[in-house]
Structure formats: structure tokens, C-alpha cells
N, C-alpha and C. Protein backbone atom coordinates (compact mmCIF):
# COMPACT_ATOMS: atom_id res chain seq x y z
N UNK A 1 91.39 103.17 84.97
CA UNK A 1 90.70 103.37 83.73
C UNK A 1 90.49 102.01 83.06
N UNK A 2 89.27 101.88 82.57
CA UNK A 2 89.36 100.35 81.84
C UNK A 2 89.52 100.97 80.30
N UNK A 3 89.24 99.89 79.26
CA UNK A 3 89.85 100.12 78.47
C UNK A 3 88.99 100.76 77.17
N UNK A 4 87.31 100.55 77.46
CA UNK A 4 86.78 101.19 76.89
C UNK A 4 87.48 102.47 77.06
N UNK A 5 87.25 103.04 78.11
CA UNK A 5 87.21 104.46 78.34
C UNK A 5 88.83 104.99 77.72
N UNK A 6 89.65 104.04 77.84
CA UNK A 6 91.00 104.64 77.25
C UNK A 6 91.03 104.60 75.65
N UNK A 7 90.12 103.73 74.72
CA UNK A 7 89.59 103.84 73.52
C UNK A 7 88.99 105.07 73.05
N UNK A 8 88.01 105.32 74.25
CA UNK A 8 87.06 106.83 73.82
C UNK A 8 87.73 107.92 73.67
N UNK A 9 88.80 108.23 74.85
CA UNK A 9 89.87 109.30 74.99
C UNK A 9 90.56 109.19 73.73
N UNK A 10 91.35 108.19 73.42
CA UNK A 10 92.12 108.21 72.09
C UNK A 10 90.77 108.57 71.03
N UNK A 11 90.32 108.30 70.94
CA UNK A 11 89.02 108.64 69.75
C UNK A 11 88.73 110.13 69.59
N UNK A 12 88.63 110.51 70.85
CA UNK A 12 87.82 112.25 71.04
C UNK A 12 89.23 112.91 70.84
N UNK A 13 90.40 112.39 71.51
CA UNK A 13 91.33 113.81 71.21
C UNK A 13 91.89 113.43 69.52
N UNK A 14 91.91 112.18 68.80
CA UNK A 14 91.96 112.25 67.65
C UNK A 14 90.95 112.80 66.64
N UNK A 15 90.18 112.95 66.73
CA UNK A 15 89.02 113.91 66.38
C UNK A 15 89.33 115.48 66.09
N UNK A 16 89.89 116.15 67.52
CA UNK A 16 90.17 117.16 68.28
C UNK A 16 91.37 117.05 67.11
N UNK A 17 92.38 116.57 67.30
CA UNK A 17 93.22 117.25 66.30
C UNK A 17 93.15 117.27 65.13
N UNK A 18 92.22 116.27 64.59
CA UNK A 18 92.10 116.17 62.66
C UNK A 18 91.08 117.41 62.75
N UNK A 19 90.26 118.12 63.45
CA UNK A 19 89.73 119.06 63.36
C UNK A 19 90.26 121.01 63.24
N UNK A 20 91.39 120.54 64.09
CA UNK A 20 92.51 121.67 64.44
C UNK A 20 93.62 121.89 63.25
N UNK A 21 93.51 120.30 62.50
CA UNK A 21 94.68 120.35 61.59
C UNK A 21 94.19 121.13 60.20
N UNK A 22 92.57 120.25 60.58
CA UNK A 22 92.14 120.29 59.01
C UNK A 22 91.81 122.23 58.89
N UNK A 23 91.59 123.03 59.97
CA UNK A 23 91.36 124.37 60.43
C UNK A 23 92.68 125.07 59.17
N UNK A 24 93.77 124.51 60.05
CA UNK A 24 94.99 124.77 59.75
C UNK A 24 95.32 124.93 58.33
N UNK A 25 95.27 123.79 57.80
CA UNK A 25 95.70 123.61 56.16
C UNK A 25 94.62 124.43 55.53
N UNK A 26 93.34 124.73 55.53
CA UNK A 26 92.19 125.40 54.85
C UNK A 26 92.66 127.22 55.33
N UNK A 27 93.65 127.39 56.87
CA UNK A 27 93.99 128.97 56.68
C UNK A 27 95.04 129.17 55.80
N UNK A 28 95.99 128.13 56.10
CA UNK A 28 97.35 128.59 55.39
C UNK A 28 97.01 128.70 53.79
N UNK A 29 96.12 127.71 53.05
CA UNK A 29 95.76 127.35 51.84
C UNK A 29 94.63 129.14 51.23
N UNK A 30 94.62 129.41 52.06
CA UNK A 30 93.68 130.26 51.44
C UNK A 30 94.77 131.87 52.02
N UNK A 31 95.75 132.08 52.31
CA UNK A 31 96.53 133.21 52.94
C UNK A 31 97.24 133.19 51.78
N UNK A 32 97.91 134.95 51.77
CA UNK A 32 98.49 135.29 50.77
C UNK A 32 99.91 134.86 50.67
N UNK A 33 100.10 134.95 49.17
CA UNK A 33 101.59 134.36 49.45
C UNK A 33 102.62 135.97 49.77
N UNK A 34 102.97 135.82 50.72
CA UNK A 34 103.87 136.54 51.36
C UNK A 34 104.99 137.35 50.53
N UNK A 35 105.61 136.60 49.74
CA UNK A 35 106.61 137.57 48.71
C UNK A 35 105.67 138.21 47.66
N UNK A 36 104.65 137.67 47.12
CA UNK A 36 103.86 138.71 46.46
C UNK A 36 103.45 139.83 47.50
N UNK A 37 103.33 139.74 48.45
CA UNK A 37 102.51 141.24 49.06
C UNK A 37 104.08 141.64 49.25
N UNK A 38 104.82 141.53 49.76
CA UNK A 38 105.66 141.87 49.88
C UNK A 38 106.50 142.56 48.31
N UNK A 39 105.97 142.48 47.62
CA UNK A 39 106.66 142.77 46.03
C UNK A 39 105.34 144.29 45.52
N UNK A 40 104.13 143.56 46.27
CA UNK A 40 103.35 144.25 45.72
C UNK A 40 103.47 146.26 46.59
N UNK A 41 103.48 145.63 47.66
CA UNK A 41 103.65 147.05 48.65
C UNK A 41 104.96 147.83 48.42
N UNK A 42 105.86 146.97 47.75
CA UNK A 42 107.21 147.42 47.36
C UNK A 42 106.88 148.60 46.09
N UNK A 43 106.36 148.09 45.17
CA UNK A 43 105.98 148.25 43.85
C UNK A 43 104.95 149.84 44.22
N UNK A 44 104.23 149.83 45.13
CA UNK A 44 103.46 150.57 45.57
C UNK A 44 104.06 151.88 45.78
N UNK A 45 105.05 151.37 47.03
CA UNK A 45 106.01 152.81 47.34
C UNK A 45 106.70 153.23 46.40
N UNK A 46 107.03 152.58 45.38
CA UNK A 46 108.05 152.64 44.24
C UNK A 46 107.57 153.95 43.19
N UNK A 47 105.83 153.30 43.39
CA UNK A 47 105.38 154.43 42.69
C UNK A 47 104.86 155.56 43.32
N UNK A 48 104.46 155.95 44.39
CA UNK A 48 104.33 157.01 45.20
C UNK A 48 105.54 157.81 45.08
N UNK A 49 106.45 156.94 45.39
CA UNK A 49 108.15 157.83 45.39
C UNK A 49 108.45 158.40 44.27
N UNK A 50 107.77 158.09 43.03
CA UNK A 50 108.04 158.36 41.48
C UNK A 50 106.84 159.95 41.73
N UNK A 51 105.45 159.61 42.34
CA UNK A 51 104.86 160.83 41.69
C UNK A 51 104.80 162.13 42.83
N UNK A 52 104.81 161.43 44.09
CA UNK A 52 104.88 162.67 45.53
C UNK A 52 106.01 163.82 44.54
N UNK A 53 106.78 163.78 44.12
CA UNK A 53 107.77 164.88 44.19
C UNK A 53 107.71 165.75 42.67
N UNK A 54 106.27 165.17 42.31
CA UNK A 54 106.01 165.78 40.89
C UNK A 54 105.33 167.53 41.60
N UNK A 55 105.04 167.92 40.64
CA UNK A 55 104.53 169.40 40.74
C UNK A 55 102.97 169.20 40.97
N UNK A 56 102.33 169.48 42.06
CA UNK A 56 101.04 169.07 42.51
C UNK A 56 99.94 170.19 41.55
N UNK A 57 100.20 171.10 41.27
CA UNK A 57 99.96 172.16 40.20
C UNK A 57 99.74 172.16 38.26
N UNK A 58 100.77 171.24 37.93
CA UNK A 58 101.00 171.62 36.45
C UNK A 58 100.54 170.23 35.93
N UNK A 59 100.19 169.90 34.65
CA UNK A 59 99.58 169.09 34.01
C UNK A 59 100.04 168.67 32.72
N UNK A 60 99.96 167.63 31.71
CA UNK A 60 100.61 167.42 30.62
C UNK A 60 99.74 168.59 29.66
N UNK A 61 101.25 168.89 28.66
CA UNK A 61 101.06 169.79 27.69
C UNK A 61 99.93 169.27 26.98
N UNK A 62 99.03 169.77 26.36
CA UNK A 62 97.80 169.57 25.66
C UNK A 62 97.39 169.45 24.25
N UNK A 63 99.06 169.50 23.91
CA UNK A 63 98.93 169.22 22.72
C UNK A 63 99.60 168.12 22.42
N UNK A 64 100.24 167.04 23.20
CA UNK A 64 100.97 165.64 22.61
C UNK A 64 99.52 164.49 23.49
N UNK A 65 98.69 163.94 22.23
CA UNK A 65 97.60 162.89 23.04
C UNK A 65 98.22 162.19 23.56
N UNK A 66 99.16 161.61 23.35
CA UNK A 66 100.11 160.13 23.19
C UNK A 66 100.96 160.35 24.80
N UNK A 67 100.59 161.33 25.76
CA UNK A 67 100.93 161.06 27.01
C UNK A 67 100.91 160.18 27.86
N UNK A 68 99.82 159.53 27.66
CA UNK A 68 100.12 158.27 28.69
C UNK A 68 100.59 157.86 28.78
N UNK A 69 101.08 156.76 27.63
CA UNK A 69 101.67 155.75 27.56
C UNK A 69 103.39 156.18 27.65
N UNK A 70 103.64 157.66 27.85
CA UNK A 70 104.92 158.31 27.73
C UNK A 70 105.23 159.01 29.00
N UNK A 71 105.70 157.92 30.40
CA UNK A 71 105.77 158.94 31.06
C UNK A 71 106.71 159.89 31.95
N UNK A 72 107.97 160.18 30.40
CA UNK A 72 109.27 161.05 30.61
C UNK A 72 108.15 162.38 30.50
N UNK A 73 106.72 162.71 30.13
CA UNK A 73 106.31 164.00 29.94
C UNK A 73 105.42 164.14 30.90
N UNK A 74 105.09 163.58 31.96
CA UNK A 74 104.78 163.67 32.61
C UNK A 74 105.43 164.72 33.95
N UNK A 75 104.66 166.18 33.71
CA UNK A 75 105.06 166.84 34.92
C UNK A 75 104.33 166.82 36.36
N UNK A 76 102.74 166.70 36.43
CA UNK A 76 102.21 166.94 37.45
C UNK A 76 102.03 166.15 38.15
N UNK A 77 101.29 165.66 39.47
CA UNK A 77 100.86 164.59 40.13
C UNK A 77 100.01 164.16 39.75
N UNK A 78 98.88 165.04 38.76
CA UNK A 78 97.82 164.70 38.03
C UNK A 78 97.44 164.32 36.72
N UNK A 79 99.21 164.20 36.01
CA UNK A 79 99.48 163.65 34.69
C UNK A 79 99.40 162.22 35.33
N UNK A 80 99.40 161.10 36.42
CA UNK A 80 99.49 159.74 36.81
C UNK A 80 97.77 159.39 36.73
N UNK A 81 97.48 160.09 36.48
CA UNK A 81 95.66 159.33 36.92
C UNK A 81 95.50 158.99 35.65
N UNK A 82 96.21 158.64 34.52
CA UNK A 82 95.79 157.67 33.46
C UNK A 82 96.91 156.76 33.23
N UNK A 83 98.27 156.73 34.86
CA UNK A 83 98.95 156.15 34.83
C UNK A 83 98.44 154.11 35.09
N UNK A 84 98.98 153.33 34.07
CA UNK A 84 98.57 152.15 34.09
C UNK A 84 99.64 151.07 34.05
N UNK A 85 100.34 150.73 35.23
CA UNK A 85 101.86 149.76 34.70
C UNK A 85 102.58 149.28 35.85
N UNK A 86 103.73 149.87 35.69
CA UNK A 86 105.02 149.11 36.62
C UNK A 86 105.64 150.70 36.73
N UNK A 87 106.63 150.99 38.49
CA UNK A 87 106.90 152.25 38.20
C UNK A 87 108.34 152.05 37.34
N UNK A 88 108.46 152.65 36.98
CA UNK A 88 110.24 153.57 36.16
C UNK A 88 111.22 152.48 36.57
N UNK A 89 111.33 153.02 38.14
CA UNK A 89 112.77 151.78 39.02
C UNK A 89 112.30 150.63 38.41
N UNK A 90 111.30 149.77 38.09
CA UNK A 90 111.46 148.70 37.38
C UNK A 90 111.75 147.41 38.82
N UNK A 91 111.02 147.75 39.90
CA UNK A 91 110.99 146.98 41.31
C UNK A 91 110.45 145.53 41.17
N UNK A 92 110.23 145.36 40.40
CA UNK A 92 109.82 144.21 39.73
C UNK A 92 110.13 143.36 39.09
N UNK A 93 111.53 142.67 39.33
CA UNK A 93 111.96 141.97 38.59
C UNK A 93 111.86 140.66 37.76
N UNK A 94 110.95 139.40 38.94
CA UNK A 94 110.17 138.66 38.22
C UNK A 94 111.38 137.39 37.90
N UNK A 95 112.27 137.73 39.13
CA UNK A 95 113.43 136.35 39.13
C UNK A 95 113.37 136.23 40.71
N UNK A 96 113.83 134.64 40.55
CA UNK A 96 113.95 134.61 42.39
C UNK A 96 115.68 134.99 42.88
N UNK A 97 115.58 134.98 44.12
CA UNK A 97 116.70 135.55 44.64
C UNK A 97 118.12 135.41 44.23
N UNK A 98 118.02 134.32 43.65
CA UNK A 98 119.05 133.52 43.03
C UNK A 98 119.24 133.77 41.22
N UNK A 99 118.39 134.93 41.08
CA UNK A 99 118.09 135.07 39.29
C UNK A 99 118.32 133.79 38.32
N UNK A 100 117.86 133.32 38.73
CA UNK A 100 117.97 132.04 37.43
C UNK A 100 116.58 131.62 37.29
N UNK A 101 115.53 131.60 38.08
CA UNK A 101 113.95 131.24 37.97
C UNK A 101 113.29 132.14 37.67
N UNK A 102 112.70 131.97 36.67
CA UNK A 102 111.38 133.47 36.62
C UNK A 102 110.28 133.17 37.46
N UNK A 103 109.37 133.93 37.70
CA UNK A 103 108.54 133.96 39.44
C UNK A 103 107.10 134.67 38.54
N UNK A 104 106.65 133.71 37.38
CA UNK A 104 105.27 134.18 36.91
C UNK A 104 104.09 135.23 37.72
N UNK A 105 104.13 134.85 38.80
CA UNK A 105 103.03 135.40 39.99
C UNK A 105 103.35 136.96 39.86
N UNK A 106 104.77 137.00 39.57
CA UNK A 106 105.00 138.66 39.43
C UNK A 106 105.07 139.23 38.36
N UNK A 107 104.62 138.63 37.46
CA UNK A 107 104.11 139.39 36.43
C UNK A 107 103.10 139.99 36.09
N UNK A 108 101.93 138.98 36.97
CA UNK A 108 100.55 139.56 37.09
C UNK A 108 100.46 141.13 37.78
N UNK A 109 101.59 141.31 38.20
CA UNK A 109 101.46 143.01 39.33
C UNK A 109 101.22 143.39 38.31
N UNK A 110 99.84 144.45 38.24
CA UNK A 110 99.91 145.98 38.11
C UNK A 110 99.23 147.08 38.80
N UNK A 111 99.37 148.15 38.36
CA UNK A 111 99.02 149.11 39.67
C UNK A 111 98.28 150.71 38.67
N UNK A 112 97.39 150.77 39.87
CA UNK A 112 96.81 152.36 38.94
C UNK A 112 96.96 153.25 40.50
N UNK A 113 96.65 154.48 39.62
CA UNK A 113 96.88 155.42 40.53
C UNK A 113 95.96 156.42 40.19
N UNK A 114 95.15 156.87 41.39
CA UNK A 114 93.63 157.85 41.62
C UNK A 114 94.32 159.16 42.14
N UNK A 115 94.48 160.17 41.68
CA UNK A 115 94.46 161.66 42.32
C UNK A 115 93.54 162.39 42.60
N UNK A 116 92.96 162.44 44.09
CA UNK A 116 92.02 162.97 44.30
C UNK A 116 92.47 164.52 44.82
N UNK A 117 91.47 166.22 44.53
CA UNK A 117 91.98 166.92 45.36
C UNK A 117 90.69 167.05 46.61
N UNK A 118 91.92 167.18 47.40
CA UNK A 118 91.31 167.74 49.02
C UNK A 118 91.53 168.53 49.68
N UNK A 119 90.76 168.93 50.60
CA UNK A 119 91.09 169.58 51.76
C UNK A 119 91.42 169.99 52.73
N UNK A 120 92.84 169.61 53.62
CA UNK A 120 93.30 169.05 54.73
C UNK A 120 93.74 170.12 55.72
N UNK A 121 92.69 170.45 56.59
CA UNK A 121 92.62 171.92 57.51
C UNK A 121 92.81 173.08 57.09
N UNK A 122 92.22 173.41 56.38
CA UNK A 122 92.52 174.99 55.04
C UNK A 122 93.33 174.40 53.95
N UNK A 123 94.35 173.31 53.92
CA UNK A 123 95.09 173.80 53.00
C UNK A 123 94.70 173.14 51.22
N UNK A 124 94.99 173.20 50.52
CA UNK A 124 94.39 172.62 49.35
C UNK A 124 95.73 171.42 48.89
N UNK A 125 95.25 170.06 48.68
CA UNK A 125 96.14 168.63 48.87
C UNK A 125 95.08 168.07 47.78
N UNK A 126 96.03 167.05 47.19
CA UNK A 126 95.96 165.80 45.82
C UNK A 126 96.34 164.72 47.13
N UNK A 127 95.26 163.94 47.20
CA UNK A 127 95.47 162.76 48.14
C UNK A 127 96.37 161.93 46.66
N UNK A 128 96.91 161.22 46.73
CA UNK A 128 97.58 160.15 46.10
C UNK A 128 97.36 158.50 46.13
N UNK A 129 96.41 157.97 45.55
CA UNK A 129 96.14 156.76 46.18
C UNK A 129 96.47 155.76 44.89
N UNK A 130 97.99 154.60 45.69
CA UNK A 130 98.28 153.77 44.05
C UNK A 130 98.01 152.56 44.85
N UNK A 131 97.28 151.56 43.67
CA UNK A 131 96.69 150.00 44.06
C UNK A 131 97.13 149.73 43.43
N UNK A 132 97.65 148.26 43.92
CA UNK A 132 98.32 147.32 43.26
C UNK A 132 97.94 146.18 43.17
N UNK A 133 97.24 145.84 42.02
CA UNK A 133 96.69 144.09 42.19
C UNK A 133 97.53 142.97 41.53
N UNK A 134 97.11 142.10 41.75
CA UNK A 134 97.77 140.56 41.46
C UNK A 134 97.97 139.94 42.40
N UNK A 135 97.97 138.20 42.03
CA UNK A 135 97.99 137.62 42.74
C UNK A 135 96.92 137.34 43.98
N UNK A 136 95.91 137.65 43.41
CA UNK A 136 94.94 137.42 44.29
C UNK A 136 94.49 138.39 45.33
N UNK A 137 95.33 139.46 45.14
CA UNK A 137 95.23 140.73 46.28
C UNK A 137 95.46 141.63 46.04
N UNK A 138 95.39 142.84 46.67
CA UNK A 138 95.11 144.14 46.17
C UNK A 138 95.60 145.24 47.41
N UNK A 139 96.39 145.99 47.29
CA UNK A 139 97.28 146.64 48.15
C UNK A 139 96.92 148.31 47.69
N UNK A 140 96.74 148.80 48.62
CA UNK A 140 96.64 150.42 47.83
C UNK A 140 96.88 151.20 49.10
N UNK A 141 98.20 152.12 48.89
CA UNK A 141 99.16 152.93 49.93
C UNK A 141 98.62 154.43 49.37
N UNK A 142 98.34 155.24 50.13
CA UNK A 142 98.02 156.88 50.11
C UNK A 142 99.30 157.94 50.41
N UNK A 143 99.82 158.99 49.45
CA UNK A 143 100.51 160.11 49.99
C UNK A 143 99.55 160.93 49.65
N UNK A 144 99.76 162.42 49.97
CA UNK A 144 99.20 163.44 49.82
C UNK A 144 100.33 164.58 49.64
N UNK A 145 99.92 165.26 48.15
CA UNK A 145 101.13 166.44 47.67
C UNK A 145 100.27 167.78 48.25
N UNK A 146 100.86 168.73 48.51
CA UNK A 146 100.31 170.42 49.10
C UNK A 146 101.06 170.67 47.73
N UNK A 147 100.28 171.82 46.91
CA UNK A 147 100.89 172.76 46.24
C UNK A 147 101.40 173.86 46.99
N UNK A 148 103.01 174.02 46.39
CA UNK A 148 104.03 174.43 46.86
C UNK A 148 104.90 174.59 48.08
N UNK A 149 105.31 173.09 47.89
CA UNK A 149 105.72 172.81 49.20
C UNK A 149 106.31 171.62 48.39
């Protein structure tokens, strides 16, 4: 090999990797941060687990307006569709592992929840669908309640 040619080689595969690197830093830089989804899908089940075991049937009494924002009166699966927050368990703590740092990014979580009813091979079902945004992303986990069952 003379020495041009061992110049060109060093040239093209340095190229080759500032191209591979620069790939690199622009995926990782733009990917989610991992303990937020991980907080957020938490937060998710947290609240599914709060409304699956409500009464897929019964609804808030009709005479207190002030239900929403109250939701010890909440009986049905379909008292949550003006649900707007954090669930109950409080999965969200908003310290790092070590509780001494607060972790701002998790404060931005919040989450709504859509009750749709359906139809799932004869039987009559409230699909359950709670999203959770912040942090740049948006997570939304589905149960489905059967009345009486």
C-alpha cells in the first residue's frame, strides 16, 4: 500500500464513523426517557386497578354536581370519564430513589380516562381506556368491565 492510499482509508472509515456516531447521539437525543415511561405505564395500571373493579352499571348520584373533583363518590366505571389527575395510590411520587431529589419531569404526569360501551361477542362491555401524558409521551393501556361479573 503506498501512502496515499493508506491516507484515503483513514479518511473514508473516519467519515464512516462520525456518520454512525452522529446517527447515534440524534437517536438517543430524541428517545424517551425511560423512568418516565416507566412511571407513566405504572400510573396507568394504577388507575385501571382503581376503576376495573367499580360497578360497570351504576353512576354518580345526581344530585351532588361537585363529583368530579370528589372521587370517594364515585361508584361506577362511568363516574371516571370526567376523571382528570393522579390515581388514589398516589404512584407518583416525584422523588428519586434515594428521596432526597424531587424529579420535576414527574410532575408533568397526568392521565384521563375514556369509557366507551361495547360489544364483545353478545356480551355488553365498557372498554376502559386511561392515557397518560407527560414528558413528551403519551401511554394509554385498555381494560374492559362486563356488567355483572
Amino acid at each position: 500500500m503506498t501512502l496515499i492510499e493508506l491516507i484515503l482509508f483513514i479518511l473514508i472509515v473516519n467519515v464512516g464513523i462520525f456518520g454512525i456516531l452522529a446517527v447515534m447521539n440524534s437517536t438517543t437525543r430524541a428517545s424517551p426517557d425511560p423512568m418516565l415511561r416507566k412511571q407513566a405505564v405504572a400510573m396507568a395500571e394504577a388507575i385501571l386497578e382503581e376503576v376495573l373493579p367499580r360497578d360497570a352499571t351504576a353512576t354518580l348520584p345526581e344530585t351532588d354536581f361537585n363529583t368530579c373533583s370528589n372521587r370517594t363518590l364515585y361508584v361506577g366505571v362511568t363516574d371516571y370519564t370526567c376523571f382528570d389527575g393522579v390515581p388514589a395510590s398516589a404512584v407518583i411520587r416525584g422523588v428519586d430513589t434515594l428521596g432526597a431529589t424531587s424529579i420535576p419531569a414527574l410532575a408533568s404526569l397526568s392521565a384521563t380516562v375514556a369509557v366507551v360501551a361495547v360489544n364483545v361477542s353478545g356480551v355488553a362491555m365498557q372498554r376502559v381506556a386511561v392515557t397518560v401524558t407527560g414528558g413528551g409521551q403519551e401511554i394509554t393501556l385498555f381494560g374492559y368491565r362486563a356488567a355483572g361479573f
